[in-house]
Protein backbone atom coordinates (compact mmCIF):
# COMPACT_ATOMS: atom_id res chain seq x y z
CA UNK A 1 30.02 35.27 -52.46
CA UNK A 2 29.86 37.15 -49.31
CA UNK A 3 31.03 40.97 -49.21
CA UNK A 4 34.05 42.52 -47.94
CA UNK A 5 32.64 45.05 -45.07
CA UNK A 6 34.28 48.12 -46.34
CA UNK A 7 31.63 50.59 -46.25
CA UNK A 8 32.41 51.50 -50.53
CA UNK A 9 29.45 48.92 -51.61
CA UNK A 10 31.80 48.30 -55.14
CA UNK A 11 31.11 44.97 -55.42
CA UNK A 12 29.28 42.91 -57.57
CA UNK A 13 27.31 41.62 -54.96
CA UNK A 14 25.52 44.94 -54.36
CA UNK A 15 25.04 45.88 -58.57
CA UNK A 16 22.56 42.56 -58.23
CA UNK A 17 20.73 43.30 -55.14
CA UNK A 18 17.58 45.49 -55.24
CA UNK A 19 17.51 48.30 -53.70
CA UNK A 20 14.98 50.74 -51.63
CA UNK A 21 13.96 53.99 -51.31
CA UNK A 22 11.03 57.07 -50.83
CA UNK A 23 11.92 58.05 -47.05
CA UNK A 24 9.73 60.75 -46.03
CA UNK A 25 9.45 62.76 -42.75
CA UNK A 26 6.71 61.42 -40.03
CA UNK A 27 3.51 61.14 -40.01
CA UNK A 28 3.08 64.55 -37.73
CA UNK A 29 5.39 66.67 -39.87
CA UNK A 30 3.73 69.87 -39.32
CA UNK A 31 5.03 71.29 -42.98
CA UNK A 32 5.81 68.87 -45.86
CA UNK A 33 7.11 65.48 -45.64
CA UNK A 34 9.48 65.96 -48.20
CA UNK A 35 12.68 64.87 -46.94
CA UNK A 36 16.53 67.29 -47.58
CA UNK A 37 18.46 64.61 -49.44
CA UNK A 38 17.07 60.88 -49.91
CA UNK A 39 18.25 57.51 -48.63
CA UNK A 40 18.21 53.76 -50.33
CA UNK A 41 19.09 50.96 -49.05
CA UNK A 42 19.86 47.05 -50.10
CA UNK A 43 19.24 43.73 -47.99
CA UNK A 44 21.09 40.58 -48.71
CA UNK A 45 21.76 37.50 -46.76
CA UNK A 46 23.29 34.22 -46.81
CA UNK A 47 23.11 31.25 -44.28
CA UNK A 48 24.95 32.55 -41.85
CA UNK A 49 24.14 36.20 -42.50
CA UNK A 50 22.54 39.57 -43.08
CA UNK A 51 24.25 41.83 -45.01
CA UNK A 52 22.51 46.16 -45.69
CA UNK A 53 24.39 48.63 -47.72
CA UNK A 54 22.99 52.09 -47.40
CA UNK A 55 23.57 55.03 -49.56
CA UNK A 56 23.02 57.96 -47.36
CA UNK A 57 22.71 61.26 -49.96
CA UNK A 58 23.79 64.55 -48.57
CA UNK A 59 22.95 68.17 -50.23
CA UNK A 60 25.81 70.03 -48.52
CA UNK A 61 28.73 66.99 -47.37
CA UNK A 62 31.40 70.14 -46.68
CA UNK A 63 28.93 72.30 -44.36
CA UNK A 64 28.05 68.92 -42.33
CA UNK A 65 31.75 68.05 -41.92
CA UNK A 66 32.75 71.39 -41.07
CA UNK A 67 29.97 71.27 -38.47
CA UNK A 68 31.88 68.61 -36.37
CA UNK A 69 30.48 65.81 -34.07
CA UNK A 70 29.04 68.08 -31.12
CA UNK A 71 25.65 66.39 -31.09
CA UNK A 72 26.08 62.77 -29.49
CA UNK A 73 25.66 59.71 -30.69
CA UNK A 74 21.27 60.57 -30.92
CA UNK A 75 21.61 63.74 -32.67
CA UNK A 76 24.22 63.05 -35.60
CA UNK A 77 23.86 62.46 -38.96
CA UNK A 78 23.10 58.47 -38.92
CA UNK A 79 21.43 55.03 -40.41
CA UNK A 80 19.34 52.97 -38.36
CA UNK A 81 17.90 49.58 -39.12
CA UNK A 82 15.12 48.05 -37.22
CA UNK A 83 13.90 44.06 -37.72
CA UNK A 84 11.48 41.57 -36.53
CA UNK A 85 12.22 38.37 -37.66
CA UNK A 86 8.57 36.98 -36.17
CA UNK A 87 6.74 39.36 -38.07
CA UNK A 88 4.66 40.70 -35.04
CA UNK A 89 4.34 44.30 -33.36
CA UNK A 90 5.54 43.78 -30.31
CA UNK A 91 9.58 44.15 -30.18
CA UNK A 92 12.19 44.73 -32.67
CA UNK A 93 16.06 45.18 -33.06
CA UNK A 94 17.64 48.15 -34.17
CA UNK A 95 21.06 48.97 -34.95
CA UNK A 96 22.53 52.81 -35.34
CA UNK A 97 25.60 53.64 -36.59
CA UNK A 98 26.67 57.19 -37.20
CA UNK A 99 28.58 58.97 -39.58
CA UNK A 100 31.36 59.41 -36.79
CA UNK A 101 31.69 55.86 -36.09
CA UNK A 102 29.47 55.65 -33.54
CA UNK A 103 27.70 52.85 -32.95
CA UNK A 104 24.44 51.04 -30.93
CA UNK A 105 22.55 48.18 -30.73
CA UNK A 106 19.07 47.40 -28.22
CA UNK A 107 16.59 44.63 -28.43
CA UNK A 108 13.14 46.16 -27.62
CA UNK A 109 10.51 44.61 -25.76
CA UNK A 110 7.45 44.44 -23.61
CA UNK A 111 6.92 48.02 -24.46
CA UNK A 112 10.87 49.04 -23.51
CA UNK A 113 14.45 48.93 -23.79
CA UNK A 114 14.89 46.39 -21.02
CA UNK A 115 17.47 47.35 -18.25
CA UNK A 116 19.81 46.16 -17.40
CA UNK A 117 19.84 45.27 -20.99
CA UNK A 118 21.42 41.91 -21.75
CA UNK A 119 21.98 41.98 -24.78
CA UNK A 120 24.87 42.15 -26.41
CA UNK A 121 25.33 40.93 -30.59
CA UNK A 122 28.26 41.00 -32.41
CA UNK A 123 28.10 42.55 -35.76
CA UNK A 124 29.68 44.65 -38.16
CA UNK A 125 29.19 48.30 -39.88
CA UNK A 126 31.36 50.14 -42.01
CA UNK A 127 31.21 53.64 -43.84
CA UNK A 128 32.87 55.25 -46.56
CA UNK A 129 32.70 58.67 -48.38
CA UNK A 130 31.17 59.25 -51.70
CA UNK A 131 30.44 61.46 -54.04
CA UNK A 132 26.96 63.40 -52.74
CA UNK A 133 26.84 61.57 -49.33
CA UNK A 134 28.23 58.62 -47.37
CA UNK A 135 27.77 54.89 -47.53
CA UNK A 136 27.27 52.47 -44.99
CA UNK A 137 27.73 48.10 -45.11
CA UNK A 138 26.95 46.35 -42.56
CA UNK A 139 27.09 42.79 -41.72
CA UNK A 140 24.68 41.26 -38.96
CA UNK A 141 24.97 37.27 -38.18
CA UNK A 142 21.82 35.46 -37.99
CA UNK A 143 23.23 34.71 -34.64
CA UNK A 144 22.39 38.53 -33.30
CA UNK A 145 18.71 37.68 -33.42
CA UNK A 146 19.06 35.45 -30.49
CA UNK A 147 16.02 37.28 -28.07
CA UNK A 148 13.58 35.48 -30.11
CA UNK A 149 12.59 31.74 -30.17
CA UNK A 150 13.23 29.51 -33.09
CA UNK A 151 9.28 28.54 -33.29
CA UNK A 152 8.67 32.36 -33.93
CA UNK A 153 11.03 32.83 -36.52
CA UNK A 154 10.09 33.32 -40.17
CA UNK A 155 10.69 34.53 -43.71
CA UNK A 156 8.60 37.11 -43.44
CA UNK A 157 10.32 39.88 -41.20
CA UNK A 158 8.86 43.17 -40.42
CA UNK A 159 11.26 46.03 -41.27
CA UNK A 160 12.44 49.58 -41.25
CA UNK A 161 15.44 51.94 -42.07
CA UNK A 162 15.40 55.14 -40.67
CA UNK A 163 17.63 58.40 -41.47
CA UNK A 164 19.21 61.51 -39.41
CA UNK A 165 20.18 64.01 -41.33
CA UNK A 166 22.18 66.70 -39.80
CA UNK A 167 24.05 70.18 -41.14
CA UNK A 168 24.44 73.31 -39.63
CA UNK A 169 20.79 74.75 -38.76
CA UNK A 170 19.09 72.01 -39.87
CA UNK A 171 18.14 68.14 -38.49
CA UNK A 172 16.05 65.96 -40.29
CA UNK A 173 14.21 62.94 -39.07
CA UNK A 174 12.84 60.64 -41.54
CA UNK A 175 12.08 56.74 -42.86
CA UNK A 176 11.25 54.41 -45.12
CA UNK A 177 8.06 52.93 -43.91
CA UNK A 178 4.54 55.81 -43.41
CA UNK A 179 4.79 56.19 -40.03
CA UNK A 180 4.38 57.88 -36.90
CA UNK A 181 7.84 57.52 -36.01
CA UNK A 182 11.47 55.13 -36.38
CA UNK A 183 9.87 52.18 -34.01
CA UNK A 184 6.17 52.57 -35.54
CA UNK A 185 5.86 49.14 -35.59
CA UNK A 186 2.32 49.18 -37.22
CA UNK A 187 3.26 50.36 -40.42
CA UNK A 188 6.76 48.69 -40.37
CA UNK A 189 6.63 47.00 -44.21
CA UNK A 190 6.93 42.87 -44.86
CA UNK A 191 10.31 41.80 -46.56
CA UNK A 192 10.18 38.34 -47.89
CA UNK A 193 12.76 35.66 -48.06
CA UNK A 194 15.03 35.52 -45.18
CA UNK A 195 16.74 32.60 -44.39
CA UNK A 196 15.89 30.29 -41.11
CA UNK A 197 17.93 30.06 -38.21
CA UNK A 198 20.06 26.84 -37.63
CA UNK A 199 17.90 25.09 -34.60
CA UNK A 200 21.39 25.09 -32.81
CA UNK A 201 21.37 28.48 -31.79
CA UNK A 202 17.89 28.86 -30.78
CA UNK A 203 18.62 29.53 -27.34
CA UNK A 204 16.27 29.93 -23.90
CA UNK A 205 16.05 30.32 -20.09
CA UNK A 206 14.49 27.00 -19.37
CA UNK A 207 13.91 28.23 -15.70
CA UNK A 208 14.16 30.98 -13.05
CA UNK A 209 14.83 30.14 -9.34
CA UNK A 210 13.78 33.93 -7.82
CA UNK A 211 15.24 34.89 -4.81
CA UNK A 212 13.32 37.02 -2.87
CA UNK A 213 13.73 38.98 0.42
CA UNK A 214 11.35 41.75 2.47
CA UNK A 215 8.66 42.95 2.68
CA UNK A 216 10.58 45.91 2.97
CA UNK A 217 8.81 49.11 2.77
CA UNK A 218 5.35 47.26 1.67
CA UNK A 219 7.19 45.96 -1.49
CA UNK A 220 9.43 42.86 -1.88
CA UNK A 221 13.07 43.30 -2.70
CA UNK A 222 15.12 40.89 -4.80
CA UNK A 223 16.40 38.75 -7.85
């Protein structure tokens, strides 16, 4: 049975699932890798669903609250997930959510974040206090991967789960894959077993009609 998204992870669903961790700092970390306080993680789905639960360990929970939300939505203490559901290196989703509330979601392609960016998933996160940190659950239809084709999806997804870890004079960046960075897609690791797609929302542009105006300038103008 599905999860209630609650952000507490107290459910039987989450004793069963296996869970994740070993994030380290990147790749160019000029000191150690060794990260402040570590993160795991948990992936679960159903056929309509993915479902994470996160377990975000803090060393000093009073000193971060007491430090406030000054930083943005970029430079708080936060979870990030990033997916590929055809396996490849080319683009990925990622979802943030931060330990405000805050929350973001970008589809990344063709080496960018494509503007005006169109898309636009509906999904779920949650986060609750614990003892030593802060949990997150999150619940992400099958439906949010639309940007990619039905003939490229698989089983085999490409992922990561990346960590900010913020308290006064100090902010951590760090992951789960061995990477150069959050979006390293190279050395993003293969999770097995995630469900298809139903065909029916495989969705495409089956053609463009450009409209197109100038020159103007020496370069053509329009849509």
């Amino acid at each position: 049975s599905a999860p209630t998204v609650d952000g507490r992870l107290d459910e039987a669903f989450w004793t069963k699932a296996t869970w994740e961790s070993g994030f380290q700092r990147f790749r160019a970390t000029p000191k150690t890798r060794e990260v402040p306080a570590q993160t795991e993680f948990a992936i679960a789905a159903d056929a309509e669903n993915l479902y994470v639960g996160v377990k975000a360990h803090h060393r000093d929970m009073k000193a971060m609250l007491a430090h406030g939300n000054t930083d943005g939505i970029w430079n708080s203490e936060a979870v990030e997930f990033y997916f590929v559901p055809d396996g490849g290196t080319f683009e990925y989703y990622q979802f943030l959510l931060t330990y405000q509330g805050m929350s973001y979601a970008q589809f990344y392609s063709e080496g960018g974040n494509i503007k005006p960016d169109p898309y636009g998933p509906k999904w779920e996160m949650k986060l609750s206090d614990a003892e030593g940190g802060w949990t997150v659950e999150a619940r992400i239809p099958l439906s949010a991967f639309y940007m990619t084709r039905g003939d490229a999806w698989g089983r085999d997804w490409k992922v990561n789960v990346a960590r900010s870890y913020r308290e006064p004079g100090k902010f951590d960046f760090n992951c789960w894959i061995d990477g150069k960075g959050y979006a390293d897609l190279k050395n993003f690791r293969t999770i097995s077993g995630f469900p298809m797609r139903k065909a029916v929302e495989d969705i495409w542009v089956k053609s463009v009609v450009p409209t197109v105006r100038g020159p103007k300038d020496g370069a053509l103008e329009g849509s």
